[in-house]
PDB file of N, CA and C in Angstrom:
ATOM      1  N   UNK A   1     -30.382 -40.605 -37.347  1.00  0.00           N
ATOM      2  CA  UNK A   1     -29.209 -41.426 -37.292  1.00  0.00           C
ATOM      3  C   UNK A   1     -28.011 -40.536 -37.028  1.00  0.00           C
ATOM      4  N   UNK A   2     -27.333 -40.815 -36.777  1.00  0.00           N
ATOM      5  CA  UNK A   2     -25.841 -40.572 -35.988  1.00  0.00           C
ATOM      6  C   UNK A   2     -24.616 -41.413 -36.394  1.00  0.00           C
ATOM      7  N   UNK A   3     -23.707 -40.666 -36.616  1.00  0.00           N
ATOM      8  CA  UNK A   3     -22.319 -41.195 -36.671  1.00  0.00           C
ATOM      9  C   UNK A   3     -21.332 -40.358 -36.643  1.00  0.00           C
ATOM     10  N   UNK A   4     -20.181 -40.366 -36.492  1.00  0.00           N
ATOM     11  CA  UNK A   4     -18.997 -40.595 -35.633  1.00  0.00           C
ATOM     12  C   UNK A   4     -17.837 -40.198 -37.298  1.00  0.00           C
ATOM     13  N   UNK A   5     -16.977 -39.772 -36.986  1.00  0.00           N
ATOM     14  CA  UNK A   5     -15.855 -39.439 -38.172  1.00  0.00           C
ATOM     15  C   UNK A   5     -14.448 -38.945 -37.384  1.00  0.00           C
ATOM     16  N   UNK A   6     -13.480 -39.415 -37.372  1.00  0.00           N
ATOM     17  CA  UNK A   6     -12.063 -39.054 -37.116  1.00  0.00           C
ATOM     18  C   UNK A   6     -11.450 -38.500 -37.658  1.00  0.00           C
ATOM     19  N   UNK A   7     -11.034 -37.387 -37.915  1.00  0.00           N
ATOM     20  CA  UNK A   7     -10.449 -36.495 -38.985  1.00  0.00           C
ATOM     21  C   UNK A   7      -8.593 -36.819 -38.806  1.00  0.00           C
ATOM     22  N   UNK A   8      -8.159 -37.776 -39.963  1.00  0.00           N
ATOM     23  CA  UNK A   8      -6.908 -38.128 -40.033  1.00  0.00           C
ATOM     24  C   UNK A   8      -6.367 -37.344 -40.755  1.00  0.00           C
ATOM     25  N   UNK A   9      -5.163 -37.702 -40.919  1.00  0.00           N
ATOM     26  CA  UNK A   9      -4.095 -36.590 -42.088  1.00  0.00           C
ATOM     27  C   UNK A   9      -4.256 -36.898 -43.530  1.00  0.00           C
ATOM     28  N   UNK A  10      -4.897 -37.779 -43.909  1.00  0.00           N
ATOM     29  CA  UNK A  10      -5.173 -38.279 -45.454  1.00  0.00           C
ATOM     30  C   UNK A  10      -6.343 -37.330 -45.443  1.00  0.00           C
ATOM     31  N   UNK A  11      -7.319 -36.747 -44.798  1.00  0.00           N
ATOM     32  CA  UNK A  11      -8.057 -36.198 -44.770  1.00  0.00           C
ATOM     33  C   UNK A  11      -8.040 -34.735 -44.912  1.00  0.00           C
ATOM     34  N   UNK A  12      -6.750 -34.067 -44.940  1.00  0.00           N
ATOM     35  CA  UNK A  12      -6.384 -33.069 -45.140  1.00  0.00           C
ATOM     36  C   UNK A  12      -6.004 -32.346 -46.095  1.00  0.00           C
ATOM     37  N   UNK A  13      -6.381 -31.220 -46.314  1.00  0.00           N
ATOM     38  CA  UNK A  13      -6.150 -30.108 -47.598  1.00  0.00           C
ATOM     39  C   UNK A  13      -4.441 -29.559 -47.695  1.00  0.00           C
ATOM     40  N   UNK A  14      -4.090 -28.927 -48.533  1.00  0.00           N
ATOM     41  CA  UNK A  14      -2.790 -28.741 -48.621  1.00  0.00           C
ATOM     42  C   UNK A  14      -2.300 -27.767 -47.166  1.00  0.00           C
ATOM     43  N   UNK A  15      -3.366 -27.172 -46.711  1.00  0.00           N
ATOM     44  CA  UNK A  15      -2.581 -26.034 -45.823  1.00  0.00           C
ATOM     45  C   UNK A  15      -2.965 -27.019 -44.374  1.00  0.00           C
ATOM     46  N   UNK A  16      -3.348 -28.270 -44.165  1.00  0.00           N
ATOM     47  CA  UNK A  16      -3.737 -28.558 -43.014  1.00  0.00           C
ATOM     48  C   UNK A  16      -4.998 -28.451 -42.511  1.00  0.00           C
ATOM     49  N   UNK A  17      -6.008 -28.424 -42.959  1.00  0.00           N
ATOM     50  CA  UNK A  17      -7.448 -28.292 -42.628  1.00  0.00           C
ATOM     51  C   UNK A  17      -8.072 -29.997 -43.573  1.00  0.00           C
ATOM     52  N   UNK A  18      -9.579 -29.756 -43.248  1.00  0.00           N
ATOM     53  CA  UNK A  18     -10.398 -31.208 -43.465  1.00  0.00           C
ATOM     54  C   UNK A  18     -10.357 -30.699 -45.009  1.00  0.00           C
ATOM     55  N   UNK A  19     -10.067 -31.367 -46.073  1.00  0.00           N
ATOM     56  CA  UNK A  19     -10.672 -31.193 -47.394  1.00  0.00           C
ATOM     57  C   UNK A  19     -12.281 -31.020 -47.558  1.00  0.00           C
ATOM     58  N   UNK A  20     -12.448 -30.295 -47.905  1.00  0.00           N
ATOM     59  CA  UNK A  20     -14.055 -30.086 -48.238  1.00  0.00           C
ATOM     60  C   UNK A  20     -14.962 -31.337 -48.958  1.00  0.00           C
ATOM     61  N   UNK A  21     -14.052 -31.663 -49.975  1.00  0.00           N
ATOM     62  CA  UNK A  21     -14.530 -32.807 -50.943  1.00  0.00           C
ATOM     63  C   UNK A  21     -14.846 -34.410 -49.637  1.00  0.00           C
ATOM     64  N   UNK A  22     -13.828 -34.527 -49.103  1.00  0.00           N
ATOM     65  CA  UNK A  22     -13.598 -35.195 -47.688  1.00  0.00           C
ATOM     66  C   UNK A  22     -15.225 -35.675 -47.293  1.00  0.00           C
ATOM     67  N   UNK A  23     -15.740 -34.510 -46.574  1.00  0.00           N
ATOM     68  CA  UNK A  23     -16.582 -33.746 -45.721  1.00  0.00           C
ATOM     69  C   UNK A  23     -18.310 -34.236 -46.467  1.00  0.00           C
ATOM     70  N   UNK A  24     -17.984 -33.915 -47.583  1.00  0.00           N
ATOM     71  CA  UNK A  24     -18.909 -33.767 -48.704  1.00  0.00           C
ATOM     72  C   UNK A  24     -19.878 -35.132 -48.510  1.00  0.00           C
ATOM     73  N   UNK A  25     -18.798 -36.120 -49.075  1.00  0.00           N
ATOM     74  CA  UNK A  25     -18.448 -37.569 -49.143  1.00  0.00           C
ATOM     75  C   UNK A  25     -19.283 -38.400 -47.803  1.00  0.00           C
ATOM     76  N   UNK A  26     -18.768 -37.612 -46.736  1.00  0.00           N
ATOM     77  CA  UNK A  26     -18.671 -38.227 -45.463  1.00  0.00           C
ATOM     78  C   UNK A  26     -20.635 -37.979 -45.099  1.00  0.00           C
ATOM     79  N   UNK A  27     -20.606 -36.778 -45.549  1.00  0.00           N
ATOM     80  CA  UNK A  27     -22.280 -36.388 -45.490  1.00  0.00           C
ATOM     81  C   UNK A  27     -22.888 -37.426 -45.942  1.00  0.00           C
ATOM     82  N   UNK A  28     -23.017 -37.568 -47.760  1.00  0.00           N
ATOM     83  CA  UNK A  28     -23.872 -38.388 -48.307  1.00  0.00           C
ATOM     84  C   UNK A  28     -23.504 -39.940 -48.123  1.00  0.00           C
ATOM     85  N   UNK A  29     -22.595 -40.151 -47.615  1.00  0.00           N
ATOM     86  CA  UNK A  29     -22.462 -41.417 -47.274  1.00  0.00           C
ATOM     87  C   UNK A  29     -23.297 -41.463 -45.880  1.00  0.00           C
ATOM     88  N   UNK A  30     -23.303 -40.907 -44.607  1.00  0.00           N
ATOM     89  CA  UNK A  30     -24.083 -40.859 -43.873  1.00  0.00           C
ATOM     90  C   UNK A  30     -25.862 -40.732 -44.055  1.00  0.00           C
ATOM     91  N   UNK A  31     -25.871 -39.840 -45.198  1.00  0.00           N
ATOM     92  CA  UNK A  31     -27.033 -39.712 -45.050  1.00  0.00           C
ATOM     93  C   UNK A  31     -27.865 -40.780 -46.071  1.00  0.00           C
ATOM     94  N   UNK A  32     -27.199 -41.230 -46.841  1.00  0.00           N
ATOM     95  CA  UNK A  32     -27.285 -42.588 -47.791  1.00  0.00           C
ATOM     96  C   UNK A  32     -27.840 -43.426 -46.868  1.00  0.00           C
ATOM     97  N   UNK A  33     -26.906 -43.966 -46.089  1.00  0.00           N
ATOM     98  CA  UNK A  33     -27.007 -45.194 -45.019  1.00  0.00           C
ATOM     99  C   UNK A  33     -28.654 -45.012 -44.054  1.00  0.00           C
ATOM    100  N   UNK A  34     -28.684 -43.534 -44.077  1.00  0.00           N
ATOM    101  CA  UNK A  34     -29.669 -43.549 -42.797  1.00  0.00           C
ATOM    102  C   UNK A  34     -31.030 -43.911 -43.961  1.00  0.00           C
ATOM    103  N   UNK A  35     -31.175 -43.617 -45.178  1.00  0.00           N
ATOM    104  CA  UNK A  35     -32.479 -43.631 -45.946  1.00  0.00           C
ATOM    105  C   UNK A  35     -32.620 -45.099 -45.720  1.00  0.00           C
ATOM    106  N   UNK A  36     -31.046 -45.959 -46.723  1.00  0.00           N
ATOM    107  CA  UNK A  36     -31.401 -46.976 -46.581  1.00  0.00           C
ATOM    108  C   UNK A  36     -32.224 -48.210 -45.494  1.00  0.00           C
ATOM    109  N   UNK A  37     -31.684 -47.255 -44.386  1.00  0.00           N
ATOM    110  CA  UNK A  37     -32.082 -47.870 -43.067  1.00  0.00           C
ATOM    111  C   UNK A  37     -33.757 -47.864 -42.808  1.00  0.00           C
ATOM    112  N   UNK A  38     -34.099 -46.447 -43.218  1.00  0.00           N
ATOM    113  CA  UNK A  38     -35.435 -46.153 -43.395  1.00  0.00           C
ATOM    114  C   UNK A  38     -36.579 -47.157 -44.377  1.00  0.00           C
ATOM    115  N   UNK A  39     -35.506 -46.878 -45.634  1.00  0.00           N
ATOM    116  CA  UNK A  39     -36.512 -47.908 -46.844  1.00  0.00           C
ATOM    117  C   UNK A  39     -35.756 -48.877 -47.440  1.00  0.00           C
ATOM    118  N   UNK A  40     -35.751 -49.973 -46.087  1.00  0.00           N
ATOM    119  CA  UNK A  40     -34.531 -51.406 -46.755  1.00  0.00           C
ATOM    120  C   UNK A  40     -34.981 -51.649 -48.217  1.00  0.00           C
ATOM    121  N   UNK A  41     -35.946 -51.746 -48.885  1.00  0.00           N
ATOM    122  CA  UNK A  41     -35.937 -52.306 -50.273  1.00  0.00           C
ATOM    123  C   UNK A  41     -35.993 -51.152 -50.969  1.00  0.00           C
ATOM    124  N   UNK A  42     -35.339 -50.489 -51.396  1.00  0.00           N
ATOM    125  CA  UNK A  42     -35.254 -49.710 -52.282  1.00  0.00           C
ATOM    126  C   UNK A  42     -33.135 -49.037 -52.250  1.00  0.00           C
ATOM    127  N   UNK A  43     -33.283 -48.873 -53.342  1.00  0.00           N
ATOM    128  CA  UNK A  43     -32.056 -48.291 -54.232  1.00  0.00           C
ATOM    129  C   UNK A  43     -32.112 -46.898 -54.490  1.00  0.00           C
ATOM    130  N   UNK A  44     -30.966 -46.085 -53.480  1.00  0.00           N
ATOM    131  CA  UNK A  44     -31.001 -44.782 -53.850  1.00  0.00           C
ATOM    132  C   UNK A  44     -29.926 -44.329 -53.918  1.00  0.00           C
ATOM    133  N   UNK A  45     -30.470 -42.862 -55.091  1.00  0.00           N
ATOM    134  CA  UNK A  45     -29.239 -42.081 -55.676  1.00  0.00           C
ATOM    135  C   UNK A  45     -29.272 -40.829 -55.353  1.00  0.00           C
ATOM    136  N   UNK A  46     -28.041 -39.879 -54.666  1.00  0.00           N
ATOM    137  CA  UNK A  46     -27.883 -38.608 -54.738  1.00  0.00           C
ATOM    138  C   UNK A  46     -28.466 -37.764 -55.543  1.00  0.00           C
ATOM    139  N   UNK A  47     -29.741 -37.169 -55.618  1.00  0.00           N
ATOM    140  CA  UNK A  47     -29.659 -35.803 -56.619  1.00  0.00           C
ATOM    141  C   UNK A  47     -29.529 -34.538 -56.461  1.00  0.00           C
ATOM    142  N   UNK A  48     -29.645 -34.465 -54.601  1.00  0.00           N
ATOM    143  CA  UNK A  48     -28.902 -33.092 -54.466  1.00  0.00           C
ATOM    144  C   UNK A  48     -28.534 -33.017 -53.477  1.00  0.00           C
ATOM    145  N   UNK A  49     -28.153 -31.732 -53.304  1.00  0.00           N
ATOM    146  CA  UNK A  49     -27.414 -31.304 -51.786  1.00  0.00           C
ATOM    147  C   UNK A  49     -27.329 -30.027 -52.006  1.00  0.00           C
ATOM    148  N   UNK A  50     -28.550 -28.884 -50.902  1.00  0.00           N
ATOM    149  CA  UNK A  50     -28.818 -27.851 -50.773  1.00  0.00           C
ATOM    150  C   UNK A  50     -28.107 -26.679 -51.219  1.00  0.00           C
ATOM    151  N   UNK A  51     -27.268 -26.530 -50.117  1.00  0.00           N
ATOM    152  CA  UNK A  51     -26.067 -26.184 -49.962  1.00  0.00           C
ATOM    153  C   UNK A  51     -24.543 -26.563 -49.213  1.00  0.00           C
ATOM    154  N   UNK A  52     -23.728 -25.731 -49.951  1.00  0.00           N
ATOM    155  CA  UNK A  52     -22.335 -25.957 -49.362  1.00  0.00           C
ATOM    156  C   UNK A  52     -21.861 -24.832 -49.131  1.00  0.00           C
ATOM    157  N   UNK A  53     -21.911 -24.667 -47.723  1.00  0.00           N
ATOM    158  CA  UNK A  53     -21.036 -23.493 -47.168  1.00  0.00           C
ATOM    159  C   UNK A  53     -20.792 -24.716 -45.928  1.00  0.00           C
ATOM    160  N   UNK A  54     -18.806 -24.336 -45.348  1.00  0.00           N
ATOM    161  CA  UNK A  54     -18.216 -25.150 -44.378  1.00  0.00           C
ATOM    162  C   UNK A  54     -17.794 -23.659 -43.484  1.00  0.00           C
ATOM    163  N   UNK A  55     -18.367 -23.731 -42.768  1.00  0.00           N
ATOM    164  CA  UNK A  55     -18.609 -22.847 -41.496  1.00  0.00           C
ATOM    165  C   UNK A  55     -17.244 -22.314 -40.887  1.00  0.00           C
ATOM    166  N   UNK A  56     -16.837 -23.732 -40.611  1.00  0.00           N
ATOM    167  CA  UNK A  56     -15.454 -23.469 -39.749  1.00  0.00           C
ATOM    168  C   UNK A  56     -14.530 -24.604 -40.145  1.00  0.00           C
ATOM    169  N   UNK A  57     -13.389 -24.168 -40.172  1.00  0.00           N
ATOM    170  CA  UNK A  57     -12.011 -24.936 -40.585  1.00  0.00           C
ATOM    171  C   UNK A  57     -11.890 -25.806 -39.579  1.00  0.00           C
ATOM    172  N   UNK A  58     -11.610 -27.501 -40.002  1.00  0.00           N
ATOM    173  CA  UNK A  58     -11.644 -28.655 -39.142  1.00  0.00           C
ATOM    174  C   UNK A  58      -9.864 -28.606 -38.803  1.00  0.00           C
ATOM    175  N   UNK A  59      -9.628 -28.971 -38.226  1.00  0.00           N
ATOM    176  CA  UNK A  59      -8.032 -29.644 -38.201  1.00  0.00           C
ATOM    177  C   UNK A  59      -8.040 -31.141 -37.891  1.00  0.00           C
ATOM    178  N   UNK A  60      -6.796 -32.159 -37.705  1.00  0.00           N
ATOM    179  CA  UNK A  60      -6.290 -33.211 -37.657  1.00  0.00           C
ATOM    180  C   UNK A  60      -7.133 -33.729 -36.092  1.00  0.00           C
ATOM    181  N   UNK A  61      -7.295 -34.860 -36.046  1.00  0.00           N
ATOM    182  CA  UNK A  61      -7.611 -34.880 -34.522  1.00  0.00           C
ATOM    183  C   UNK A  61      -9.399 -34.884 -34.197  1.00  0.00           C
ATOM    184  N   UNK A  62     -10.092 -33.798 -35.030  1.00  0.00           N
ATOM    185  CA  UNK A  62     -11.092 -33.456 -34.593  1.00  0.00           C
ATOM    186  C   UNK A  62     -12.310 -34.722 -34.817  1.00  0.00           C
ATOM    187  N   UNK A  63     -13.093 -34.665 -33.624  1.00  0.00           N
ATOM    188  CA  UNK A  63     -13.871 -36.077 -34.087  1.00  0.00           C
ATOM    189  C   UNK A  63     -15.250 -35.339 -34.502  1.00  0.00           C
ATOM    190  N   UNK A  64     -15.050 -35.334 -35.631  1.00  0.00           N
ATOM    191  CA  UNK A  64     -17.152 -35.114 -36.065  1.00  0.00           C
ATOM    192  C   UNK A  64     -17.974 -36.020 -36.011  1.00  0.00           C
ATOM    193  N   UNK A  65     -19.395 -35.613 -35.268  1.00  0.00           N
ATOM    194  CA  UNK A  65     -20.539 -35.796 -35.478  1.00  0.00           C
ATOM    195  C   UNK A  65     -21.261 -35.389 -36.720  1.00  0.00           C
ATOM    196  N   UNK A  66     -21.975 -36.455 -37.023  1.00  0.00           N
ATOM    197  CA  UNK A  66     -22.788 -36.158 -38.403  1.00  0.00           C
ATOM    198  C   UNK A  66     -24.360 -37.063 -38.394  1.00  0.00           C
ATOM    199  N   UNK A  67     -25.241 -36.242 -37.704  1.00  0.00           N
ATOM    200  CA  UNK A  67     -26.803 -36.389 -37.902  1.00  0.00           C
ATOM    201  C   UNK A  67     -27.303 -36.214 -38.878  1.00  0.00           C
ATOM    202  N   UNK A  68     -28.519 -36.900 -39.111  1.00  0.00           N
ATOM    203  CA  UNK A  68     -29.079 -36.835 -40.565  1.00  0.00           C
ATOM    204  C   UNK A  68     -30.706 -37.299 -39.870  1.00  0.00           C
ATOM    205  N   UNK A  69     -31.491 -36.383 -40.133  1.00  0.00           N
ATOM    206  CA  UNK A  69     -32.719 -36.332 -40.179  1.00  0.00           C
ATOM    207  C   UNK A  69     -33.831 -36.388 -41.229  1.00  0.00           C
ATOM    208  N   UNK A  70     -34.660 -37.439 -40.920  1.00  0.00           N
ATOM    209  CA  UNK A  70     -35.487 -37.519 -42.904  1.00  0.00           C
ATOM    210  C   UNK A  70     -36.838 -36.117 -41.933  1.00  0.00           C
ATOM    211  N   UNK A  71     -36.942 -34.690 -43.287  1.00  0.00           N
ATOM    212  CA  UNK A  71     -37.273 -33.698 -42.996  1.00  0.00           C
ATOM    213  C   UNK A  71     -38.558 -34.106 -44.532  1.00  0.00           C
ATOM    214  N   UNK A  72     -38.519 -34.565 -45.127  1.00  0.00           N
ATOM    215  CA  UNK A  72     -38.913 -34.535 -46.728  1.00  0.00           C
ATOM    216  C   UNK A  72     -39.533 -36.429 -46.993  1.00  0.00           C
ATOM    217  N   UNK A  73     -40.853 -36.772 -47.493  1.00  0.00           N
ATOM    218  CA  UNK A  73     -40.696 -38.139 -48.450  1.00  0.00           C
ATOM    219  C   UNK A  73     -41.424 -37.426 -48.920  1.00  0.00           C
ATOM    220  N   UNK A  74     -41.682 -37.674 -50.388  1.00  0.00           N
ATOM    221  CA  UNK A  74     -42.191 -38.069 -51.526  1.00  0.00           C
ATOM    222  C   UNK A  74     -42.595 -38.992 -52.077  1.00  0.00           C
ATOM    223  N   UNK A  75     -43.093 -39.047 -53.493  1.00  0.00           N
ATOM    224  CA  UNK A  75     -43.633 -40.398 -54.111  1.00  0.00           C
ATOM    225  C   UNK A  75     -41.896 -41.613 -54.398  1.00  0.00           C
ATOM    226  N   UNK A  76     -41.209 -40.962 -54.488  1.00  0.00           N
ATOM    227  CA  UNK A  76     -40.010 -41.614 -55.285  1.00  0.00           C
ATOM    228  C   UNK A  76     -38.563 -40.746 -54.349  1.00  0.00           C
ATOM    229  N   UNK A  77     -38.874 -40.132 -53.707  1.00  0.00           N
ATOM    230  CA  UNK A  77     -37.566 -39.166 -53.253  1.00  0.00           C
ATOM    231  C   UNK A  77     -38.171 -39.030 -51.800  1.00  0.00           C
ATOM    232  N   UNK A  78     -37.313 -38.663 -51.251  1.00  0.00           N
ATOM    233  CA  UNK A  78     -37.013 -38.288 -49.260  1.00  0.00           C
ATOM    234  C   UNK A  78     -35.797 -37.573 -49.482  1.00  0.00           C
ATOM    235  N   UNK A  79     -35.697 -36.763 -48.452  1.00  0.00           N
ATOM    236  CA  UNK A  79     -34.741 -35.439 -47.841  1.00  0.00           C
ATOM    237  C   UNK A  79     -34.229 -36.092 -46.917  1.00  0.00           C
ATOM    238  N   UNK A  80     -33.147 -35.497 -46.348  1.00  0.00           N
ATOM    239  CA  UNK A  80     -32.373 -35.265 -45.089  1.00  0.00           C
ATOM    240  C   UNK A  80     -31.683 -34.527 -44.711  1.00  0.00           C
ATOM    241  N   UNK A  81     -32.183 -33.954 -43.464  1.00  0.00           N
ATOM    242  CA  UNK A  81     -31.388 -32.655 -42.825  1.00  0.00           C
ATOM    243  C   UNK A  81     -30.528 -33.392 -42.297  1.00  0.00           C
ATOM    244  N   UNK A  82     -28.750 -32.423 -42.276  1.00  0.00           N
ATOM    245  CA  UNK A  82     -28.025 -32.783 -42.248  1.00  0.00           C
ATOM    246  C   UNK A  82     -27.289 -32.210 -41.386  1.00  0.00           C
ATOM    247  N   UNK A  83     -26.360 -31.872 -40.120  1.00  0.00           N
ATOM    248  CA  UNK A  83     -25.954 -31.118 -39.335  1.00  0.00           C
ATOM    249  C   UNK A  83     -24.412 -31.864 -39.022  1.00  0.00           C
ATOM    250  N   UNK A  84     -23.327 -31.307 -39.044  1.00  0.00           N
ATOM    251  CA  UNK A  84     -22.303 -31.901 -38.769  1.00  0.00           C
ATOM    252  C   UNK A  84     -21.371 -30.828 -37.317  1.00  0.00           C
ATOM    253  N   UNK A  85     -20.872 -31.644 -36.504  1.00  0.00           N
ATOM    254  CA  UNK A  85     -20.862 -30.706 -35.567  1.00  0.00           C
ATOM    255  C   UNK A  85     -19.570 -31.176 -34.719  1.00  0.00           C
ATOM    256  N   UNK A  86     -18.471 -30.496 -34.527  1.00  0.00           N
ATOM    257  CA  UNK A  86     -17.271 -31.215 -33.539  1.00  0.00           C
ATOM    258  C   UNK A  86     -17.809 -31.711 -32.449  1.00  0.00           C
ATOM    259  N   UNK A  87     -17.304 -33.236 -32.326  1.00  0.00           N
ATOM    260  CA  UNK A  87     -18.532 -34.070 -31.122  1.00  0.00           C
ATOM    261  C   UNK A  87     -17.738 -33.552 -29.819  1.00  0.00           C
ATOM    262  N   UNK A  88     -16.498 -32.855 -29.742  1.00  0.00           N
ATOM    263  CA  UNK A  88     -15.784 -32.175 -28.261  1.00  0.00           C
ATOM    264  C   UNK A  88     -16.583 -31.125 -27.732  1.00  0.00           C
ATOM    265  N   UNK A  89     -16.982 -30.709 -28.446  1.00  0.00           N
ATOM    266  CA  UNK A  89     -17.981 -29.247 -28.625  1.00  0.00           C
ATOM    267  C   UNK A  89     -19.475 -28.713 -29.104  1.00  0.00           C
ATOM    268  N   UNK A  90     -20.287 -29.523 -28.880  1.00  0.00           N
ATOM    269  CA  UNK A  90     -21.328 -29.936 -29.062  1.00  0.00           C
ATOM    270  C   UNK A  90     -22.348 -28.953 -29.167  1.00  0.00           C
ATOM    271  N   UNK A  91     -22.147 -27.859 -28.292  1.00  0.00           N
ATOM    272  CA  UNK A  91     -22.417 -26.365 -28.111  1.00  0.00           C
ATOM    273  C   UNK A  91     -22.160 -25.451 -29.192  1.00  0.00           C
ATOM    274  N   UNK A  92     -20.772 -25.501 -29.671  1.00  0.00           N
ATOM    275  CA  UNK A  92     -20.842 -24.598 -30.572  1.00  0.00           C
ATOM    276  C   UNK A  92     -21.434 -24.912 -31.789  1.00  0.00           C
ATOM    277  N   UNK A  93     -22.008 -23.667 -32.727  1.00  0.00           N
ATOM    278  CA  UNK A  93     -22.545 -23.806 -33.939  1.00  0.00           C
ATOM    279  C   UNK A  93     -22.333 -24.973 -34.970  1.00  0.00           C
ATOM    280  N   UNK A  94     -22.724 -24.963 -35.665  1.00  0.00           N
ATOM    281  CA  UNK A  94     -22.311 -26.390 -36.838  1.00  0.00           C
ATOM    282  C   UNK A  94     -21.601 -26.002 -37.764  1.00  0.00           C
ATOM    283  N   UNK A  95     -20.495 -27.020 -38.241  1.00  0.00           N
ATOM    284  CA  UNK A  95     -19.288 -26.811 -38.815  1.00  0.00           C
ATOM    285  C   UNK A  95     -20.218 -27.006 -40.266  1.00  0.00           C
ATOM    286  N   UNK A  96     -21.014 -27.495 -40.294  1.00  0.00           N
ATOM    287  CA  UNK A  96     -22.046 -27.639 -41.690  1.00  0.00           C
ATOM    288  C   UNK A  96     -23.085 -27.988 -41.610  1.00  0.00           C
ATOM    289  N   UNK A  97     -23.831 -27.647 -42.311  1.00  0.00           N
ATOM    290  CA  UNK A  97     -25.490 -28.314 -42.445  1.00  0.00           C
ATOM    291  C   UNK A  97     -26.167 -28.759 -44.111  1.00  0.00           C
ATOM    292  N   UNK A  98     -26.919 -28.842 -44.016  1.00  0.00           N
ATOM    293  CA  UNK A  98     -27.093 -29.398 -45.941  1.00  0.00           C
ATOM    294  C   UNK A  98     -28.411 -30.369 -45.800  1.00  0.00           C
ATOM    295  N   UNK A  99     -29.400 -29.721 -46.660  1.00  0.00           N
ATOM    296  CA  UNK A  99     -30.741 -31.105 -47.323  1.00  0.00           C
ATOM    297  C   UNK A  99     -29.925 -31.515 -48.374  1.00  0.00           C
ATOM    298  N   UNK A 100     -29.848 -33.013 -47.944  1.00  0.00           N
ATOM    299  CA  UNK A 100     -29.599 -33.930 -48.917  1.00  0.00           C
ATOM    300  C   UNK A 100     -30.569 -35.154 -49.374  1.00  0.00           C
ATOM    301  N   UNK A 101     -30.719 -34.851 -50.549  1.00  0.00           N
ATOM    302  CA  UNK A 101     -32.259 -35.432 -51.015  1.00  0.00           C
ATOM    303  C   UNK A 101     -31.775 -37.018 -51.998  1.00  0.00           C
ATOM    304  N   UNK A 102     -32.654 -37.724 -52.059  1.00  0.00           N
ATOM    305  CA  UNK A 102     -32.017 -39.093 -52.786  1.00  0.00           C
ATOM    306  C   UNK A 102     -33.611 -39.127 -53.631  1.00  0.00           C
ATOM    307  N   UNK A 103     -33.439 -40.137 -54.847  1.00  0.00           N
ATOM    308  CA  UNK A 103     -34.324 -40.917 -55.418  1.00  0.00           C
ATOM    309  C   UNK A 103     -34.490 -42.399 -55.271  1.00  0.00           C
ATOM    310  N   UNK A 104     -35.516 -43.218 -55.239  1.00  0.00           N
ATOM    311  CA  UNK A 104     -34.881 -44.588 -55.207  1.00  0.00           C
ATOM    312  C   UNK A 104     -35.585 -44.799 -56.721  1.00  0.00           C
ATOM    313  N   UNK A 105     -34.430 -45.658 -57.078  1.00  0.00           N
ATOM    314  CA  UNK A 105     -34.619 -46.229 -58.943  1.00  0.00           C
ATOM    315  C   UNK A 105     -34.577 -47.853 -58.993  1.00  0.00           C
ATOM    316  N   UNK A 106     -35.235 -48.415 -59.867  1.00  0.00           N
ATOM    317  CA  UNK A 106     -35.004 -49.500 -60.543  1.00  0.00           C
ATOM    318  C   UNK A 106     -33.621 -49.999 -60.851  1.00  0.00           C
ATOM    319  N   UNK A 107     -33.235 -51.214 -61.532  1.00  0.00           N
ATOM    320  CA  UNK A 107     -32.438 -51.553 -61.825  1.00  0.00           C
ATOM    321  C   UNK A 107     -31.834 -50.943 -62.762  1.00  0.00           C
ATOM    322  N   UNK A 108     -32.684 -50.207 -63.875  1.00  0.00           N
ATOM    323  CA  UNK A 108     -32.578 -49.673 -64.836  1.00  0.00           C
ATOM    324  C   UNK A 108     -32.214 -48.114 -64.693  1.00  0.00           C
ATOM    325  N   UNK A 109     -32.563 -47.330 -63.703  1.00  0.00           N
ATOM    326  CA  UNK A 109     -32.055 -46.505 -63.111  1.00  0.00           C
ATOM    327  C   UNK A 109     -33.025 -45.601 -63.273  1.00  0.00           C
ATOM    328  N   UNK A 110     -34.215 -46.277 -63.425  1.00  0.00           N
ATOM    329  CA  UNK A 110     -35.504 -45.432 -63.513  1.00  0.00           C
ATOM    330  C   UNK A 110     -36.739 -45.197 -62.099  1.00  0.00           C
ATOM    331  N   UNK A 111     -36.982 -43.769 -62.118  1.00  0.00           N
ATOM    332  CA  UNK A 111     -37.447 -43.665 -60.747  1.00  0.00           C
ATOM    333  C   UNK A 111     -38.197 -44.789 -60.019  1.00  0.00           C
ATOM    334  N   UNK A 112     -39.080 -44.728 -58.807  1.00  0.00           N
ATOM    335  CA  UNK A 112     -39.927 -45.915 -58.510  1.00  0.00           C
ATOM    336  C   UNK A 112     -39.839 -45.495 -56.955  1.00  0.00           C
ATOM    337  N   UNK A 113     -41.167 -45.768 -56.909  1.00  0.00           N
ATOM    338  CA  UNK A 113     -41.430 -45.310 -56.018  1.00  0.00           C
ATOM    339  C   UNK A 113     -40.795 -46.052 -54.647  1.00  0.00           C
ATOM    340  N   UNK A 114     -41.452 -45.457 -53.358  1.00  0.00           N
ATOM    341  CA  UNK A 114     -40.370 -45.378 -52.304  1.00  0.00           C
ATOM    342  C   UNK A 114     -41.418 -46.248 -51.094  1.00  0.00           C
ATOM    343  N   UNK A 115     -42.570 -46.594 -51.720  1.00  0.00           N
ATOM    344  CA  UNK A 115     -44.065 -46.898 -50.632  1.00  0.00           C
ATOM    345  C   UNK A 115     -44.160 -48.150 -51.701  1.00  0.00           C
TER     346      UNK A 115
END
């Protein structure tokens, strides 16, 4: 899955760059959407995210791309590779990357499986 992000000025850190927290957000919300898409009946929750290193400083203007690939299922959990990349510049390296892994739970907020 694929999507699209506009980097506005609410989106910005004190010195003028993308807030990290921003970015973060913008990931697991992407990569949320794509599981769901994967396993319509089921309910899932963030339990991790690999790493965080942000490669390169975004500015105002910039339109990101943000792919999300399921790399991982399990009995109750699935992965997703995550690659975020200035969509002007498609070539250069990735402004971030990150496995972001989910559980799906019950109502109760207890695991359950994903099959």
């Amino acid at each position: 899955m694929e999507t699209q992000r506009l980097v506005l000025p609410e989106d910005l850190n004190h010195l003028g760059f993308l807030f990290g927290g921003r970015l973060l957000a913008w990931v697991d919300e992407a990569s949320w959407i794509a599981a769901s898409l994967d396993y319509p009946h089921c309910q899932f929750v963030t339990i991790a995210m690999d790493r965080v290193e942000f490669r390169h400083a975004v500015r105002q203007g910039t339109i990101l791309s943000i792919t999300c690939e399921r790399v991982k299922e399990g009995t109750t959990s699935v992965c997703y590779d995550v690659k975020v990349h200035d969509r002007r510049n498609l070539r250069a390296s990735a402004i971030f990357t990150t496995h972001v892994t989910y559980v799906s739970v019950d109502d109760s907020g207890r695991k359950r499986a994903i099959r």
